[in-house]
Protein backbone atom coordinates (compact mmCIF):
# COMPACT_ATOMS: atom_id res chain seq x y z
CA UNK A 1 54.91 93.29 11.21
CA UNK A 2 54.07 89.80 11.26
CA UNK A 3 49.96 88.60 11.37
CA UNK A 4 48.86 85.60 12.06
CA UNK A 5 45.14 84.92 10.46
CA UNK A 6 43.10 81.99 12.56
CA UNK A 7 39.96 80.97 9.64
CA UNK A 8 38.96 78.15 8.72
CA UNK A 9 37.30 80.37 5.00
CA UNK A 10 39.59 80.74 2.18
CA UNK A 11 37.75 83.29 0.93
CA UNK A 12 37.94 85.79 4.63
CA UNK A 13 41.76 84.61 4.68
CA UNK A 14 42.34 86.11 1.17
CA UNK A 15 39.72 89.18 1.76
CA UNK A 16 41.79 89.32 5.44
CA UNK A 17 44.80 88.90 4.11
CA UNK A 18 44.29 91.48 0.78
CA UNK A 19 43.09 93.86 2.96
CA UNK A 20 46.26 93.88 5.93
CA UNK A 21 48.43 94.21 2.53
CA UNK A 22 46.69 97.10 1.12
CA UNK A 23 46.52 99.07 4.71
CA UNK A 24 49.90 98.26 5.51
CA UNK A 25 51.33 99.65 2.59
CA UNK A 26 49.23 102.54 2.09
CA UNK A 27 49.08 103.49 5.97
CA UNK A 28 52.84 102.37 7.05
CA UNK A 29 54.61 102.03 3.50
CA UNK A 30 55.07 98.65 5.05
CA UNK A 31 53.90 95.18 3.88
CA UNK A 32 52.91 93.03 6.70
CA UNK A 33 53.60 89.80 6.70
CA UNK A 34 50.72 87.05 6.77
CA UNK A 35 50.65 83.56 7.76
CA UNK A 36 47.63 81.15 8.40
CA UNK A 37 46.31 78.28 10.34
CA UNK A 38 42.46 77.03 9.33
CA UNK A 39 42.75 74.65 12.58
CA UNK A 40 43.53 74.74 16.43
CA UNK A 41 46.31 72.38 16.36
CA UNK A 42 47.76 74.58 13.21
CA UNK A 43 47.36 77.92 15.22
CA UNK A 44 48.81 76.13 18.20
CA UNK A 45 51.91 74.68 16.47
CA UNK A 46 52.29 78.24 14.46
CA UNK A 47 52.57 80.03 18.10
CA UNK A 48 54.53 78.21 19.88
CA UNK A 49 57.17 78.02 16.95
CA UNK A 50 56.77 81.54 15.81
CA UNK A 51 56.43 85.23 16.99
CA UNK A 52 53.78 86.85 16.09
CA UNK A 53 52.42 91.02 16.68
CA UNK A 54 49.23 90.29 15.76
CA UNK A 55 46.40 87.97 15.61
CA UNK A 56 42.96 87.47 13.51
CA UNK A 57 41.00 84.82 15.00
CA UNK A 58 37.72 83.18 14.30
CA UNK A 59 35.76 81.66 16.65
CA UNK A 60 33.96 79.12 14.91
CA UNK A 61 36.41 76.98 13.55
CA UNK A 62 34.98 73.44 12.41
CA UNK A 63 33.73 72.96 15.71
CA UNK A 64 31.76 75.72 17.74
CA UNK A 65 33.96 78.01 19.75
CA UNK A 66 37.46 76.30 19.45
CA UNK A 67 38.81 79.55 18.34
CA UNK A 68 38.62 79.81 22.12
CA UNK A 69 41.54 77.45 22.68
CA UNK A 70 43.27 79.73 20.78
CA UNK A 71 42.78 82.86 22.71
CA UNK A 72 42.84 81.06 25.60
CA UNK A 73 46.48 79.62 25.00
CA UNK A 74 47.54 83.35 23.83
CA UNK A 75 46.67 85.02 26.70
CA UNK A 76 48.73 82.84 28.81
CA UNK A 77 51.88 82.96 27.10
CA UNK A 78 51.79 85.68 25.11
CA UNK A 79 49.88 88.51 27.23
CA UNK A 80 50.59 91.36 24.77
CA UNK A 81 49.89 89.67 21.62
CA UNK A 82 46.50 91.80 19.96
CA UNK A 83 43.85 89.31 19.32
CA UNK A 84 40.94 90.32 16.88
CA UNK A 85 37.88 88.47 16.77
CA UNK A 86 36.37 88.28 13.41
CA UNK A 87 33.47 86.11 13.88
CA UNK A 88 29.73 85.64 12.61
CA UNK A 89 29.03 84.82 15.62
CA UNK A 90 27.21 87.86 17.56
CA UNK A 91 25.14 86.14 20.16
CA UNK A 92 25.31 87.78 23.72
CA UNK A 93 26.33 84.81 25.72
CA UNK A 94 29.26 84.09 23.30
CA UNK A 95 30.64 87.44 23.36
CA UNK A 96 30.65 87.54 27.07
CA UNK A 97 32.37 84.29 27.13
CA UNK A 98 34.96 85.56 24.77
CA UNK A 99 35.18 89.48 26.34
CA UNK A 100 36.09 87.54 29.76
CA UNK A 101 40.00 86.43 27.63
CA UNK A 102 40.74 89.70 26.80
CA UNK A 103 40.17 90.09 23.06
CA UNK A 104 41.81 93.61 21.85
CA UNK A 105 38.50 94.03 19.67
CA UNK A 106 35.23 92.04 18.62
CA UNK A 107 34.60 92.12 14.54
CA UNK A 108 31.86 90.56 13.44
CA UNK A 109 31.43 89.77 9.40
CA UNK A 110 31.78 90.78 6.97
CA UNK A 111 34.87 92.71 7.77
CA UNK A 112 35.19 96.06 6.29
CA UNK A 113 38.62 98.18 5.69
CA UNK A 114 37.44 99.84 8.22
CA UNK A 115 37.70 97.99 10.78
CA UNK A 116 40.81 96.47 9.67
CA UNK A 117 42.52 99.15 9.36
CA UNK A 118 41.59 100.09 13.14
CA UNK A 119 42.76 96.80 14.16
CA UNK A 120 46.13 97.32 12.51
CA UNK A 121 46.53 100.95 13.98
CA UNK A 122 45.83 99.15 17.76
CA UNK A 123 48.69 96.50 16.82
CA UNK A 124 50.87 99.16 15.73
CA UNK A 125 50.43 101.18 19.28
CA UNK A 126 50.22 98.01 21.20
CA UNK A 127 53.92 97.38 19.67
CA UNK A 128 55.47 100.28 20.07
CA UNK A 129 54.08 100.52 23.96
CA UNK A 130 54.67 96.45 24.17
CA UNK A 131 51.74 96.33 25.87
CA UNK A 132 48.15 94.70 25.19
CA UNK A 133 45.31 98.04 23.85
């Protein structure tokens, strides 16, 4: 499967990015495939060139909440693309700003294997349906 990691931090991007390896081969004797973009433009460019199954995002990238633009452009041309939030950013208004585009889940950091390993199981499903979960 094919990921697409939206961060701005080298060091989430390699934990992200070590960690969707590591699952993916242990879980799915699979290794997904990772890409990056630490900018909107980047992301944007990325998308609209590539195909992606799933997507970590960050909110705050350089400037507050243009992760947003991200989402935002997802969501309207690629409906049943899973979006993961992995954020710092757990204030109440921002979450309800974000919950209104349809995220498939909310992390906030640190991310644990956890988590990312739920994320990856959603993708997984969400493929297989070809529908957003």
């Amino acid at each position: 499967m094919r990921c697409l990691i939206v961060e701005d931090s080298k060091v989430i991007v390699q934990i992200v990015t070590q960690l969707v390896r590591k699952i993916s081969i242990e879980c799915y004797a699979d290794s997904d495939h990772v890409t990056y973009a630490d900018n909107v433009p980047q992301a944007l460019n990325l998308l609209s060139k590539q195909q992606f199954d799933y997507i970590f995002l960050d909110l705050n990238l350089r400037e507050e909440l243009d992760g947003l633009q991200v989402l935002e452009y997802v969501r309207k041309q690629q409906v049943n693309i899973p979006v993961f939030i992995v954020t710092g950013d757990n204030n109440i208004s921002t979450v309800k700003q974000v919950i209104k585009l349809q995220p498939t889940d909310y992390l906030v950091k640190p991310v644990s294997k956890m988590k990312i390993s739920r994320c990856l199981e959603k993708a997984r499903i969400a493929k297989k349906l070809n529908v957003a979960v």
